[in-house]
PDB file of N, CA and C in Angstrom:
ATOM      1  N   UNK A   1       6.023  -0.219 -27.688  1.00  0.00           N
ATOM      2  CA  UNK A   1       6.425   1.000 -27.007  1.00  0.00           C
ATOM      3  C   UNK A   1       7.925   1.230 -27.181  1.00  0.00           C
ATOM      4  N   UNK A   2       8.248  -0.039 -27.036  1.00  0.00           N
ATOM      5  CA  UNK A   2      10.074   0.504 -27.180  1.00  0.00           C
ATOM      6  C   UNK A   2      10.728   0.737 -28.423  1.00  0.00           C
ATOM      7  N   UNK A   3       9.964   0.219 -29.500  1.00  0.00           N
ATOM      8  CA  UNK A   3      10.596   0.875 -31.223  1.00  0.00           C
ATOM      9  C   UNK A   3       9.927   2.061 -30.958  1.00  0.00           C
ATOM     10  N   UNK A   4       8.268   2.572 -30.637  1.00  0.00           N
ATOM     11  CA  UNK A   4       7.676   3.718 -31.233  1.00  0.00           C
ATOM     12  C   UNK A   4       8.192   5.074 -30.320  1.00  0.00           C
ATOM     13  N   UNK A   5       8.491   4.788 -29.057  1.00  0.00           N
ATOM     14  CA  UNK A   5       9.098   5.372 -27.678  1.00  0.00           C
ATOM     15  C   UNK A   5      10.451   5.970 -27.427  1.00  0.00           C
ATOM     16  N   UNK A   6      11.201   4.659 -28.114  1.00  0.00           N
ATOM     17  CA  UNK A   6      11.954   4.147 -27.494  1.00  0.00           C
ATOM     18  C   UNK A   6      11.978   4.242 -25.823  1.00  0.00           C
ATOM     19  N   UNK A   7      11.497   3.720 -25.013  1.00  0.00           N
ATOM     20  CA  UNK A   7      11.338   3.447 -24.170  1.00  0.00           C
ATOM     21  C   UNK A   7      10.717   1.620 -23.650  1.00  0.00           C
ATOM     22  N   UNK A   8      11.119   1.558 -22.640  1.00  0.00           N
ATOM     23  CA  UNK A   8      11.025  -0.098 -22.190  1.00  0.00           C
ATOM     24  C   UNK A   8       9.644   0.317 -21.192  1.00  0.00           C
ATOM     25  N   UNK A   9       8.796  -0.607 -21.389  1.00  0.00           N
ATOM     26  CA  UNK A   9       7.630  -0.437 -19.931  1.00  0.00           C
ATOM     27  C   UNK A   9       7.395  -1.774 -19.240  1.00  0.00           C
ATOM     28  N   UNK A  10       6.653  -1.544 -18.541  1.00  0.00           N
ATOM     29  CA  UNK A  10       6.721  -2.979 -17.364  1.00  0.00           C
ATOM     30  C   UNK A  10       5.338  -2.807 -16.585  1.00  0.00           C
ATOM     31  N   UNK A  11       4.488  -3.854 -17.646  1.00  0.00           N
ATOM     32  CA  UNK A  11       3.146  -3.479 -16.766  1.00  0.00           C
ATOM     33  C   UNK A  11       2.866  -4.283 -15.601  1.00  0.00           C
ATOM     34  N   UNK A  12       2.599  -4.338 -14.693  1.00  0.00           N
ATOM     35  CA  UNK A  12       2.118  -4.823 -13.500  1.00  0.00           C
ATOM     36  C   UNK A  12       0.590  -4.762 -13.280  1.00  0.00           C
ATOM     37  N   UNK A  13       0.077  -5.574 -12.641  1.00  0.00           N
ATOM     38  CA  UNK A  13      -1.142  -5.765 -12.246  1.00  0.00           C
ATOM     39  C   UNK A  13      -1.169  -6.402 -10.970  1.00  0.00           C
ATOM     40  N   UNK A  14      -2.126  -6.137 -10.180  1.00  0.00           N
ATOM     41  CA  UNK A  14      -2.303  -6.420  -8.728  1.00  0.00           C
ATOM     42  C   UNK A  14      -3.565  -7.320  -8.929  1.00  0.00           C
ATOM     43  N   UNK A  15      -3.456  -8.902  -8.487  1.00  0.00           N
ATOM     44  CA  UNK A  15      -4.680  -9.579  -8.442  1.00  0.00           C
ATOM     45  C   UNK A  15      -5.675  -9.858  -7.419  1.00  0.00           C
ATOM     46  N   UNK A  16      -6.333  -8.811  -7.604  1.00  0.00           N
ATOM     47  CA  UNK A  16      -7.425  -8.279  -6.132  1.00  0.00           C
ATOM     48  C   UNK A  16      -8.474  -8.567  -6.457  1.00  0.00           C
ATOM     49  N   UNK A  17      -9.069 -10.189  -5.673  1.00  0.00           N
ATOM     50  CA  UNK A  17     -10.261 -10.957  -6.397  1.00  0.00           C
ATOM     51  C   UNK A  17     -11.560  -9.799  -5.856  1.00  0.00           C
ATOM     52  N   UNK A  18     -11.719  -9.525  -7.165  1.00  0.00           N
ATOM     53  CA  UNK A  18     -12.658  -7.892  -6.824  1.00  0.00           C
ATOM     54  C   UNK A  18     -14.496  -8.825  -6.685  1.00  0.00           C
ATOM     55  N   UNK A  19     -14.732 -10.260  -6.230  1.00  0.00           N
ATOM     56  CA  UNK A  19     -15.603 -11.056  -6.333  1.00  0.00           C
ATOM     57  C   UNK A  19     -15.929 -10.809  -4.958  1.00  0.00           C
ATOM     58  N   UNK A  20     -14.775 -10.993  -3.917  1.00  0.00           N
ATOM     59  CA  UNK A  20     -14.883 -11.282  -2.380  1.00  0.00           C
ATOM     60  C   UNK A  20     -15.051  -9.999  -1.900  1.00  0.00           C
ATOM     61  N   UNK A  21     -16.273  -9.534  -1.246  1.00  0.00           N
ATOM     62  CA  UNK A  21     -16.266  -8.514  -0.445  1.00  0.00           C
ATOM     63  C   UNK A  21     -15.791  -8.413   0.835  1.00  0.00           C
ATOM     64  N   UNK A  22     -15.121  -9.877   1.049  1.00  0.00           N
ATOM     65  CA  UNK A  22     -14.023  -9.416   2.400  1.00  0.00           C
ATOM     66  C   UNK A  22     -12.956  -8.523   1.819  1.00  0.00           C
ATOM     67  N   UNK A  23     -12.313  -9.338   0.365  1.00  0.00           N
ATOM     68  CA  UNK A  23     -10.559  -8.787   0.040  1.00  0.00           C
ATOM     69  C   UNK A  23     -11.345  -7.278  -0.240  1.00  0.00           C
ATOM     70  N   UNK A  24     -12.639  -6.930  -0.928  1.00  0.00           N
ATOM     71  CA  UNK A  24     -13.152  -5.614  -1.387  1.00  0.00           C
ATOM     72  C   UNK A  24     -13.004  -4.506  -0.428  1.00  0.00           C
ATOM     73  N   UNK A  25     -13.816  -5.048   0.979  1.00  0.00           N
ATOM     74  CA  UNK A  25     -13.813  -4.557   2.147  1.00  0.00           C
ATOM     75  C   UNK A  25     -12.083  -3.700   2.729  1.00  0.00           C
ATOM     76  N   UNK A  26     -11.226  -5.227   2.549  1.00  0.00           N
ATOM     77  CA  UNK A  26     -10.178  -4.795   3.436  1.00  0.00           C
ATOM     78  C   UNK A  26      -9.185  -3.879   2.477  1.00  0.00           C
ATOM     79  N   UNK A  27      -9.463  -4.234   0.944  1.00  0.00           N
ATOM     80  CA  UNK A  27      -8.943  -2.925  -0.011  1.00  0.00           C
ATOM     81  C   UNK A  27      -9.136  -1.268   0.541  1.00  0.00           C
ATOM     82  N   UNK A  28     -10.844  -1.097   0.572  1.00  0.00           N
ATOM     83  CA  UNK A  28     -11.301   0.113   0.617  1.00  0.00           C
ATOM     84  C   UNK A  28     -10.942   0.611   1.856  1.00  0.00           C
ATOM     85  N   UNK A  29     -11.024  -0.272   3.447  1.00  0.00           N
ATOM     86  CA  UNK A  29     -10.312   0.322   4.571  1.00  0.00           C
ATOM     87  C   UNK A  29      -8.785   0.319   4.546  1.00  0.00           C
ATOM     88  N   UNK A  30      -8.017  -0.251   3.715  1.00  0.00           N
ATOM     89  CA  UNK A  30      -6.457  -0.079   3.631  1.00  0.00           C
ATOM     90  C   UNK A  30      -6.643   1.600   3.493  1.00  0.00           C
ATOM     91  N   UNK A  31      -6.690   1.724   2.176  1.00  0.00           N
ATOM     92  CA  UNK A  31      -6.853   2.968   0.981  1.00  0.00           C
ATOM     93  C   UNK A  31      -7.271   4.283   1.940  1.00  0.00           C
ATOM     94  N   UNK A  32      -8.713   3.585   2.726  1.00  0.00           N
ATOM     95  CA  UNK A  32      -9.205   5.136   3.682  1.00  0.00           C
ATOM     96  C   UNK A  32      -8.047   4.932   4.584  1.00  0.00           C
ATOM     97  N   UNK A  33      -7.497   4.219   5.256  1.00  0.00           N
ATOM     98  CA  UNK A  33      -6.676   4.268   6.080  1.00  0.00           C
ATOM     99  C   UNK A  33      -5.179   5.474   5.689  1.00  0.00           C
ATOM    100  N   UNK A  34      -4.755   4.946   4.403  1.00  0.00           N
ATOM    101  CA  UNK A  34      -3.303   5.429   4.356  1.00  0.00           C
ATOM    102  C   UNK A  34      -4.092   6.915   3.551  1.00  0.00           C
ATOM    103  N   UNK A  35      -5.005   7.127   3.116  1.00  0.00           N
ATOM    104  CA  UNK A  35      -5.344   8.865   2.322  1.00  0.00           C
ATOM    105  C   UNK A  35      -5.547   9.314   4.143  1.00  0.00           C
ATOM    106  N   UNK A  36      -6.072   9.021   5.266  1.00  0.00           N
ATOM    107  CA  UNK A  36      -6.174   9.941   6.307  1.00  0.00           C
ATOM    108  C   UNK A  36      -4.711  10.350   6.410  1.00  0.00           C
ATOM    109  N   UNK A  37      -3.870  10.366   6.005  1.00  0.00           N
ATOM    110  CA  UNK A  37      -2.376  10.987   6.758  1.00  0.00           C
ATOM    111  C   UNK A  37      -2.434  11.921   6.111  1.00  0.00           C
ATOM    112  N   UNK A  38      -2.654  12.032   4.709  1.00  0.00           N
ATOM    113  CA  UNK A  38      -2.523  13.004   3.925  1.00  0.00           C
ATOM    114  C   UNK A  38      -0.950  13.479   3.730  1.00  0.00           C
ATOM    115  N   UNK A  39      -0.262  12.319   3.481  1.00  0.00           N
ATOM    116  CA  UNK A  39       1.178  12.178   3.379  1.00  0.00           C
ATOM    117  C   UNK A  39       1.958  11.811   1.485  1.00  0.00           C
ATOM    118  N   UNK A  40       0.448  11.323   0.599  1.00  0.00           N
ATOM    119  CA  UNK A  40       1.040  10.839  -0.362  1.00  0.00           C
ATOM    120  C   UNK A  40       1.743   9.439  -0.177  1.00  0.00           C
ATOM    121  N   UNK A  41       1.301   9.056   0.678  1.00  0.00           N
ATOM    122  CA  UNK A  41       1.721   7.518   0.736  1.00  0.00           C
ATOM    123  C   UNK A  41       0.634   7.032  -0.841  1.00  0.00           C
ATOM    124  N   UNK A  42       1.243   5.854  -0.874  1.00  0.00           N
ATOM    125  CA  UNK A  42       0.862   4.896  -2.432  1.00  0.00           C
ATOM    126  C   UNK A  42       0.637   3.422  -1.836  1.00  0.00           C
ATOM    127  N   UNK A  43      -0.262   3.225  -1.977  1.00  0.00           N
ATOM    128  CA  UNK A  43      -0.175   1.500  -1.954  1.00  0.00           C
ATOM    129  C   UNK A  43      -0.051   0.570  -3.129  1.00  0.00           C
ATOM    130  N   UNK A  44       0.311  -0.714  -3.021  1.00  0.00           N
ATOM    131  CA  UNK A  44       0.627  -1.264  -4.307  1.00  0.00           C
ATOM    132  C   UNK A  44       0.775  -3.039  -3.687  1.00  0.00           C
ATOM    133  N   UNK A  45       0.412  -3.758  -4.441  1.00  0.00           N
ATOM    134  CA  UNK A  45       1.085  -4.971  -4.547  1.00  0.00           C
ATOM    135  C   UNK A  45      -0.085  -5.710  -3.218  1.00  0.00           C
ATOM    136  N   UNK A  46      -1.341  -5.697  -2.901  1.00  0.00           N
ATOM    137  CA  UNK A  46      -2.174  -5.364  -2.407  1.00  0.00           C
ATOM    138  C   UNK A  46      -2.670  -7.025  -2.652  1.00  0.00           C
ATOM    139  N   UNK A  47      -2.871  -8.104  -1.307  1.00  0.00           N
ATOM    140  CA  UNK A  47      -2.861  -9.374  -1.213  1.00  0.00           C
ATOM    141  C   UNK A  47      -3.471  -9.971  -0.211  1.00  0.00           C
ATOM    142  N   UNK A  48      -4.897 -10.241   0.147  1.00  0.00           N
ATOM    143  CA  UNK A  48      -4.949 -10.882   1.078  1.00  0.00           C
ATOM    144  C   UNK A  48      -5.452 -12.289   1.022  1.00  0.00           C
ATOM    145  N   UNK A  49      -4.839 -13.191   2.053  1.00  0.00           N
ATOM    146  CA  UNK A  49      -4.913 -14.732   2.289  1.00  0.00           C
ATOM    147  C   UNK A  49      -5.775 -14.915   3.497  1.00  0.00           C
ATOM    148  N   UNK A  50      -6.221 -16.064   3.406  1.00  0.00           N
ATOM    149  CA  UNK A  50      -7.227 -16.367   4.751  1.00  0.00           C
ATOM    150  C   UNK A  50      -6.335 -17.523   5.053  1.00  0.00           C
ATOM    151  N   UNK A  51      -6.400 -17.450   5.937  1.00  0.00           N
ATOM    152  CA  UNK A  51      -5.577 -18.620   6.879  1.00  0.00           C
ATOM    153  C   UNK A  51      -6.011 -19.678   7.444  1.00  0.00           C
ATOM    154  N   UNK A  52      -5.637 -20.917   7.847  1.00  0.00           N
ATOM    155  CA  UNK A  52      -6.596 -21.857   8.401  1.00  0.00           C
ATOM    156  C   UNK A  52      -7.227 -21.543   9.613  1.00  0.00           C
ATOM    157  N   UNK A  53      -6.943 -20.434  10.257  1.00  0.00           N
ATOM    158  CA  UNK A  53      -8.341 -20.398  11.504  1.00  0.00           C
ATOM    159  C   UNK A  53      -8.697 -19.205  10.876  1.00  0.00           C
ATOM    160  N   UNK A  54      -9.323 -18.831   9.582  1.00  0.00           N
ATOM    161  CA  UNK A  54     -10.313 -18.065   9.317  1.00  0.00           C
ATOM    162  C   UNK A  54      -9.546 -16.566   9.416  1.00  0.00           C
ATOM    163  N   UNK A  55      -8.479 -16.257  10.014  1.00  0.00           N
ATOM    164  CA  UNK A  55      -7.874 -15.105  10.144  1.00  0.00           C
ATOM    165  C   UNK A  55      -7.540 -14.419   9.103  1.00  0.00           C
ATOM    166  N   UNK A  56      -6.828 -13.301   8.791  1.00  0.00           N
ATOM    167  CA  UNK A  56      -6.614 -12.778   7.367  1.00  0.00           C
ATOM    168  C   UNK A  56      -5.279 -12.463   7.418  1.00  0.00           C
ATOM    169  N   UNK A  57      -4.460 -12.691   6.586  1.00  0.00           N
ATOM    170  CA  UNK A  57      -2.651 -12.327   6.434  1.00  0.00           C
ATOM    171  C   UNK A  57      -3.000 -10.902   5.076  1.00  0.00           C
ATOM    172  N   UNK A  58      -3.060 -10.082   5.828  1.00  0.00           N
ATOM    173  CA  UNK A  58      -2.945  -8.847   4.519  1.00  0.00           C
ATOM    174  C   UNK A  58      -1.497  -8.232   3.953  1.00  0.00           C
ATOM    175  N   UNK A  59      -0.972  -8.366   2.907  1.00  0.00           N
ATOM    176  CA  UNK A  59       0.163  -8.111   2.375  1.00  0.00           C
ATOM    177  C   UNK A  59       0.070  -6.968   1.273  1.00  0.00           C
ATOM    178  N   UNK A  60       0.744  -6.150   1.705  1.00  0.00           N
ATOM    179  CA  UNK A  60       1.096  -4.658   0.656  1.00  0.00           C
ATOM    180  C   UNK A  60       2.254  -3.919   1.127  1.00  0.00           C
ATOM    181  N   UNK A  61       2.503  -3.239  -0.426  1.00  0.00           N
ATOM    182  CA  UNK A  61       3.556  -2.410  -0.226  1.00  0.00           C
ATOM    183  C   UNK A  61       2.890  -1.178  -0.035  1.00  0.00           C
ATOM    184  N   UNK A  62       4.016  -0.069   0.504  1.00  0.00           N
ATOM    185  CA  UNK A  62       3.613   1.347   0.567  1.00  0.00           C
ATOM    186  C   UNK A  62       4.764   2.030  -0.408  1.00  0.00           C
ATOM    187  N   UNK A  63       4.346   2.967  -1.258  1.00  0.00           N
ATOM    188  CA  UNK A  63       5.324   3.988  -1.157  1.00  0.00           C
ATOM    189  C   UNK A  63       5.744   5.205  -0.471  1.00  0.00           C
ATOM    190  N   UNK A  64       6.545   5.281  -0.218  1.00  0.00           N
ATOM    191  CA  UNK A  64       6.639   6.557   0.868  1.00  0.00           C
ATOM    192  C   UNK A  64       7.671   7.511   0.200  1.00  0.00           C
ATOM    193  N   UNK A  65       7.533   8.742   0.279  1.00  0.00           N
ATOM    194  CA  UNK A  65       8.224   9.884   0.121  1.00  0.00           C
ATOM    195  C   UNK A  65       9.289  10.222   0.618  1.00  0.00           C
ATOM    196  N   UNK A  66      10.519  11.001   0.360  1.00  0.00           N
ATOM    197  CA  UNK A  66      11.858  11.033   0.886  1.00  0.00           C
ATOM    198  C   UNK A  66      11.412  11.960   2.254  1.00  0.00           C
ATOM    199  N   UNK A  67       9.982  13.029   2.126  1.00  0.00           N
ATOM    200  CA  UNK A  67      10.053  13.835   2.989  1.00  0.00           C
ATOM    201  C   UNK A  67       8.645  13.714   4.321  1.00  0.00           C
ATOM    202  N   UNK A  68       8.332  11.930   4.394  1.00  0.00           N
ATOM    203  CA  UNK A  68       8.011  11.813   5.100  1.00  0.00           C
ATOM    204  C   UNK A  68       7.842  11.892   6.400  1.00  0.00           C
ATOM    205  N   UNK A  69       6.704  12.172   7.593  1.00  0.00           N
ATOM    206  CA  UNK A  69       7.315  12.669   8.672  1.00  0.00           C
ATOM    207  C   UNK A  69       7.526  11.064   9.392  1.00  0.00           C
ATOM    208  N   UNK A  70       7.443  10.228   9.230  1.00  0.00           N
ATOM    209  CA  UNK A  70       7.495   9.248   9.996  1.00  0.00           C
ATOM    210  C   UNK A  70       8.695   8.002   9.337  1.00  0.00           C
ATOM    211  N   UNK A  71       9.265   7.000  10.253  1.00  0.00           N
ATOM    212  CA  UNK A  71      10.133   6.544   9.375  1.00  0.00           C
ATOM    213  C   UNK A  71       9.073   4.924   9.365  1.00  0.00           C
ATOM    214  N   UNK A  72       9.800   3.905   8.566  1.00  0.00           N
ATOM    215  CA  UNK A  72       8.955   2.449   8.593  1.00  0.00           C
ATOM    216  C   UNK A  72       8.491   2.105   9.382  1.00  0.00           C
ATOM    217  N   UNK A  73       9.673   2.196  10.373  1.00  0.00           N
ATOM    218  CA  UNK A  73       8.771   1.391  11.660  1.00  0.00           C
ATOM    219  C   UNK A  73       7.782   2.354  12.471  1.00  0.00           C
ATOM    220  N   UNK A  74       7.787   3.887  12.323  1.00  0.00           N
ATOM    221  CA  UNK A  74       6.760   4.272  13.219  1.00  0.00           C
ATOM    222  C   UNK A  74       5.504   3.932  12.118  1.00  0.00           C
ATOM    223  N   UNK A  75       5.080   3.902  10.882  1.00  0.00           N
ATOM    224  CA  UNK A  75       4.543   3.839  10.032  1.00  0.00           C
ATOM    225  C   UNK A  75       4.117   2.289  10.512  1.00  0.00           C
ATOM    226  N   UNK A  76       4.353   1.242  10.463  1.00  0.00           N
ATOM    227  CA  UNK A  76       3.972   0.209  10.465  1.00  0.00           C
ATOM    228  C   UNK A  76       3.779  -0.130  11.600  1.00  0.00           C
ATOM    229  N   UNK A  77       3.899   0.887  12.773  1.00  0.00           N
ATOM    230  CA  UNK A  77       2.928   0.702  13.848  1.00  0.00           C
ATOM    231  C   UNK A  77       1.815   1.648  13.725  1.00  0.00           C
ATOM    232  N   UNK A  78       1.728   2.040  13.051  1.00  0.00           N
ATOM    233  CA  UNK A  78       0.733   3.555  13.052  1.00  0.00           C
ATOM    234  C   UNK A  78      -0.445   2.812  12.597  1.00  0.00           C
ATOM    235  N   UNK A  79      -0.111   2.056  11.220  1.00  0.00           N
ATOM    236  CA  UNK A  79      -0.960   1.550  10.343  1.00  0.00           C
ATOM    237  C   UNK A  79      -1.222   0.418  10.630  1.00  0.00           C
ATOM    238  N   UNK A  80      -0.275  -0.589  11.634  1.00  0.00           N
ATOM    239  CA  UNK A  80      -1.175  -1.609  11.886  1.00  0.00           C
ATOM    240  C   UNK A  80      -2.025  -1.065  13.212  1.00  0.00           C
ATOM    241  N   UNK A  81      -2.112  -0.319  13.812  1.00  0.00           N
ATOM    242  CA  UNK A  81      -3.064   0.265  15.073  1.00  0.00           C
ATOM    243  C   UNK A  81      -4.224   0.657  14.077  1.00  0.00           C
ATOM    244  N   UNK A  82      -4.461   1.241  13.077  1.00  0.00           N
ATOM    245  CA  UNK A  82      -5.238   1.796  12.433  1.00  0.00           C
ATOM    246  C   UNK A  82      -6.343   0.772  11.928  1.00  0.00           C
ATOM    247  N   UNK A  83      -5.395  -0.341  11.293  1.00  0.00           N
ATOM    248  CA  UNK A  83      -6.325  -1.508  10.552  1.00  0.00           C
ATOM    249  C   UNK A  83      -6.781  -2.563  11.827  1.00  0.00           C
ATOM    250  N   UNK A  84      -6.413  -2.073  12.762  1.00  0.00           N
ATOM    251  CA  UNK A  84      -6.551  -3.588  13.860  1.00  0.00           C
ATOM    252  C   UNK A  84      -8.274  -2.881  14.140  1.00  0.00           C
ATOM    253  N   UNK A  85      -8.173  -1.356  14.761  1.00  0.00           N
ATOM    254  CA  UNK A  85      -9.261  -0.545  15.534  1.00  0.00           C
ATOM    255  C   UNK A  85     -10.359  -1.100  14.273  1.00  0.00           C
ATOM    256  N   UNK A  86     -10.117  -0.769  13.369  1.00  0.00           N
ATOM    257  CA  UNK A  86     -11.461  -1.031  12.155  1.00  0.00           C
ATOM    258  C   UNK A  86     -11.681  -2.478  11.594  1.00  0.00           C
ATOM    259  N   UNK A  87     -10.359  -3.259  11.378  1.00  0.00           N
ATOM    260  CA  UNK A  87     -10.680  -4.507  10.898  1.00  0.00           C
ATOM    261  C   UNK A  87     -10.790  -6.011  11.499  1.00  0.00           C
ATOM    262  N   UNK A  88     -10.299  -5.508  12.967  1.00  0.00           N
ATOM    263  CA  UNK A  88     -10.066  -6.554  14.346  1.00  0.00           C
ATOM    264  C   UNK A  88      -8.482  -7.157  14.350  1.00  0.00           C
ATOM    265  N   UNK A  89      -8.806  -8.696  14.446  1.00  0.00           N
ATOM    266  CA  UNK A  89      -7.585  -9.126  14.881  1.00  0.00           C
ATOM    267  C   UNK A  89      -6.718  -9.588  13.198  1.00  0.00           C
ATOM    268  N   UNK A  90      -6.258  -8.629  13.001  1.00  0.00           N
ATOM    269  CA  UNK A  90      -6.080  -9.115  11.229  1.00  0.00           C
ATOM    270  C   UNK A  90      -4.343  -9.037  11.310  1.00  0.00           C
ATOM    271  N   UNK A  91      -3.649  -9.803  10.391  1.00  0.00           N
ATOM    272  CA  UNK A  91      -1.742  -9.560  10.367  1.00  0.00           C
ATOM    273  C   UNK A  91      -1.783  -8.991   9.472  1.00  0.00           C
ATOM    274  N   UNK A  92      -0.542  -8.131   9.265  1.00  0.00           N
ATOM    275  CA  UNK A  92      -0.332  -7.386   8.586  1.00  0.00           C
ATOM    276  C   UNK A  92       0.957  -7.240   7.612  1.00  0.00           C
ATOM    277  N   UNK A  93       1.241  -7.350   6.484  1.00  0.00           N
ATOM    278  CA  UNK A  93       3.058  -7.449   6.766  1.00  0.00           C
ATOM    279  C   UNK A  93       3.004  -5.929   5.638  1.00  0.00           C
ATOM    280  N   UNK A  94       3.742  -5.032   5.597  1.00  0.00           N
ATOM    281  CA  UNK A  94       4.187  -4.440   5.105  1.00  0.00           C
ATOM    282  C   UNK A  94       5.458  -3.711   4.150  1.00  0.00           C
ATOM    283  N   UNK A  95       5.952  -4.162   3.195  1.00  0.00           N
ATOM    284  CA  UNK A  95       7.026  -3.833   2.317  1.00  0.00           C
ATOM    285  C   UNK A  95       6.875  -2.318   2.277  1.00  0.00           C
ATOM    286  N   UNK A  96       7.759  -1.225   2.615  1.00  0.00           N
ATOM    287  CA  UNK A  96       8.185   0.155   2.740  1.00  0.00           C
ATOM    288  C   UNK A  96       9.340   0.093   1.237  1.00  0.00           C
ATOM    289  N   UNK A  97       8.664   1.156   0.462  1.00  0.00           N
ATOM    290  CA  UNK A  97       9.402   1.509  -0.973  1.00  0.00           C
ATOM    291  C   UNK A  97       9.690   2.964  -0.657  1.00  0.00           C
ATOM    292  N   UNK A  98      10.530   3.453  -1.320  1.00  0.00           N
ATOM    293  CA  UNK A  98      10.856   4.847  -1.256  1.00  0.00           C
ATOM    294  C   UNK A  98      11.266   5.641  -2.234  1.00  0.00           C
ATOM    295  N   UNK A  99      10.801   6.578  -2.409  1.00  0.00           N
ATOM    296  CA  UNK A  99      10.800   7.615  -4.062  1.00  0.00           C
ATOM    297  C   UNK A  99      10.991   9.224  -3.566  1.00  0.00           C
ATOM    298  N   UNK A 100      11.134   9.626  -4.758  1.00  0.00           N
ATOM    299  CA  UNK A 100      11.215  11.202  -4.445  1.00  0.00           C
ATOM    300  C   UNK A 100      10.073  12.107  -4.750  1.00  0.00           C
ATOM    301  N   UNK A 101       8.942  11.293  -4.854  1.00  0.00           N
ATOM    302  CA  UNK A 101       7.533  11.816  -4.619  1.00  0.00           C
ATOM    303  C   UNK A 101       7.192  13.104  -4.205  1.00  0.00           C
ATOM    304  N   UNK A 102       6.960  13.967  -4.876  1.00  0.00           N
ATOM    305  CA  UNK A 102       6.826  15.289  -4.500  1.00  0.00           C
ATOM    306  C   UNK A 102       7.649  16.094  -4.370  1.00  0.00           C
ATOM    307  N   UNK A 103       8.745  15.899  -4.198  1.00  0.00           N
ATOM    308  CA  UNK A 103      10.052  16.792  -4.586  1.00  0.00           C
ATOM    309  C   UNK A 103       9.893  17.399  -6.320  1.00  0.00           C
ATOM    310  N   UNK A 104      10.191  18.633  -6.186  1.00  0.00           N
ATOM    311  CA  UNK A 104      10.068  19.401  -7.020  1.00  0.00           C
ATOM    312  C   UNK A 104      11.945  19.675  -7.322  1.00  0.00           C
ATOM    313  N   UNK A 105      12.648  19.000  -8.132  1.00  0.00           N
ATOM    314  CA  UNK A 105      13.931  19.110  -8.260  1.00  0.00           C
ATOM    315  C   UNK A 105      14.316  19.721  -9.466  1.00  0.00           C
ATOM    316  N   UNK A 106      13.433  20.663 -10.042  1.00  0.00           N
ATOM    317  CA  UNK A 106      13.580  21.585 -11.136  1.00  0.00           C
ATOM    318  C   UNK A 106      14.150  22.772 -11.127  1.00  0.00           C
ATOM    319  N   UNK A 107      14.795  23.301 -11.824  1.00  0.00           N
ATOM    320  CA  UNK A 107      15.733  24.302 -12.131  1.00  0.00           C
ATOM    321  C   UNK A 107      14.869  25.406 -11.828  1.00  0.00           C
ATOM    322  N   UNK A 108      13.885  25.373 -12.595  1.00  0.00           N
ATOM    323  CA  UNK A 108      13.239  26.518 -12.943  1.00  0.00           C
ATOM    324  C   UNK A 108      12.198  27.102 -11.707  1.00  0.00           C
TER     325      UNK A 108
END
């Protein structure tokens, strides 16, 4: 890509054992969770661990938009209230990224 491009790329992959229909499960309620805002939030980097008493440590990033209505921390109470009501007693940690997502910064 970078002789034919010239451009540099950087592929990433998220390892989401797509075997376990728990990590399957808690993928598909993340995903319905953050499309109900209808904000353009992004998820990414998407990880969950089971813990020694059987509990679940779920780890992801979000991306969020410059013209979001909420800031991290109301967001990461919003969304852990959201995943607790549907998924029970589960942790949560959340990394907040930020882009200019939807901004239209064109001349024209």
């Amino acid at each position: 890509m970078a002789k034919k491009f010239n451009i540099n790329l950087v592929a990433h992959m998220d390892p989401i054992d797509i075997r376990s229909r728990k990590a399957t499960h808690i993928m598909q309620t993340i995903r319905e969770v953050i499309n109900s805002y209808e904000t353009n939030l992004k998820i990414h980097d998407f990880h969950v661990e089971t813990l020694k008493n059987n509990d679940h440590l779920i780890r992801f990033d979000i991306v969020v938009p410059n013209d979001s209505p909420l800031t991290d921390d109301e967001w990461l109470v919003e969304i852990n209230h959201a995943l607790r009501k549907r998924l029970g007693d589960v942790t949560v940690q959340i990394n907040f990224d930020h882009t200019d997502l939807g901004v239209d910064r064109s001349l024209i």
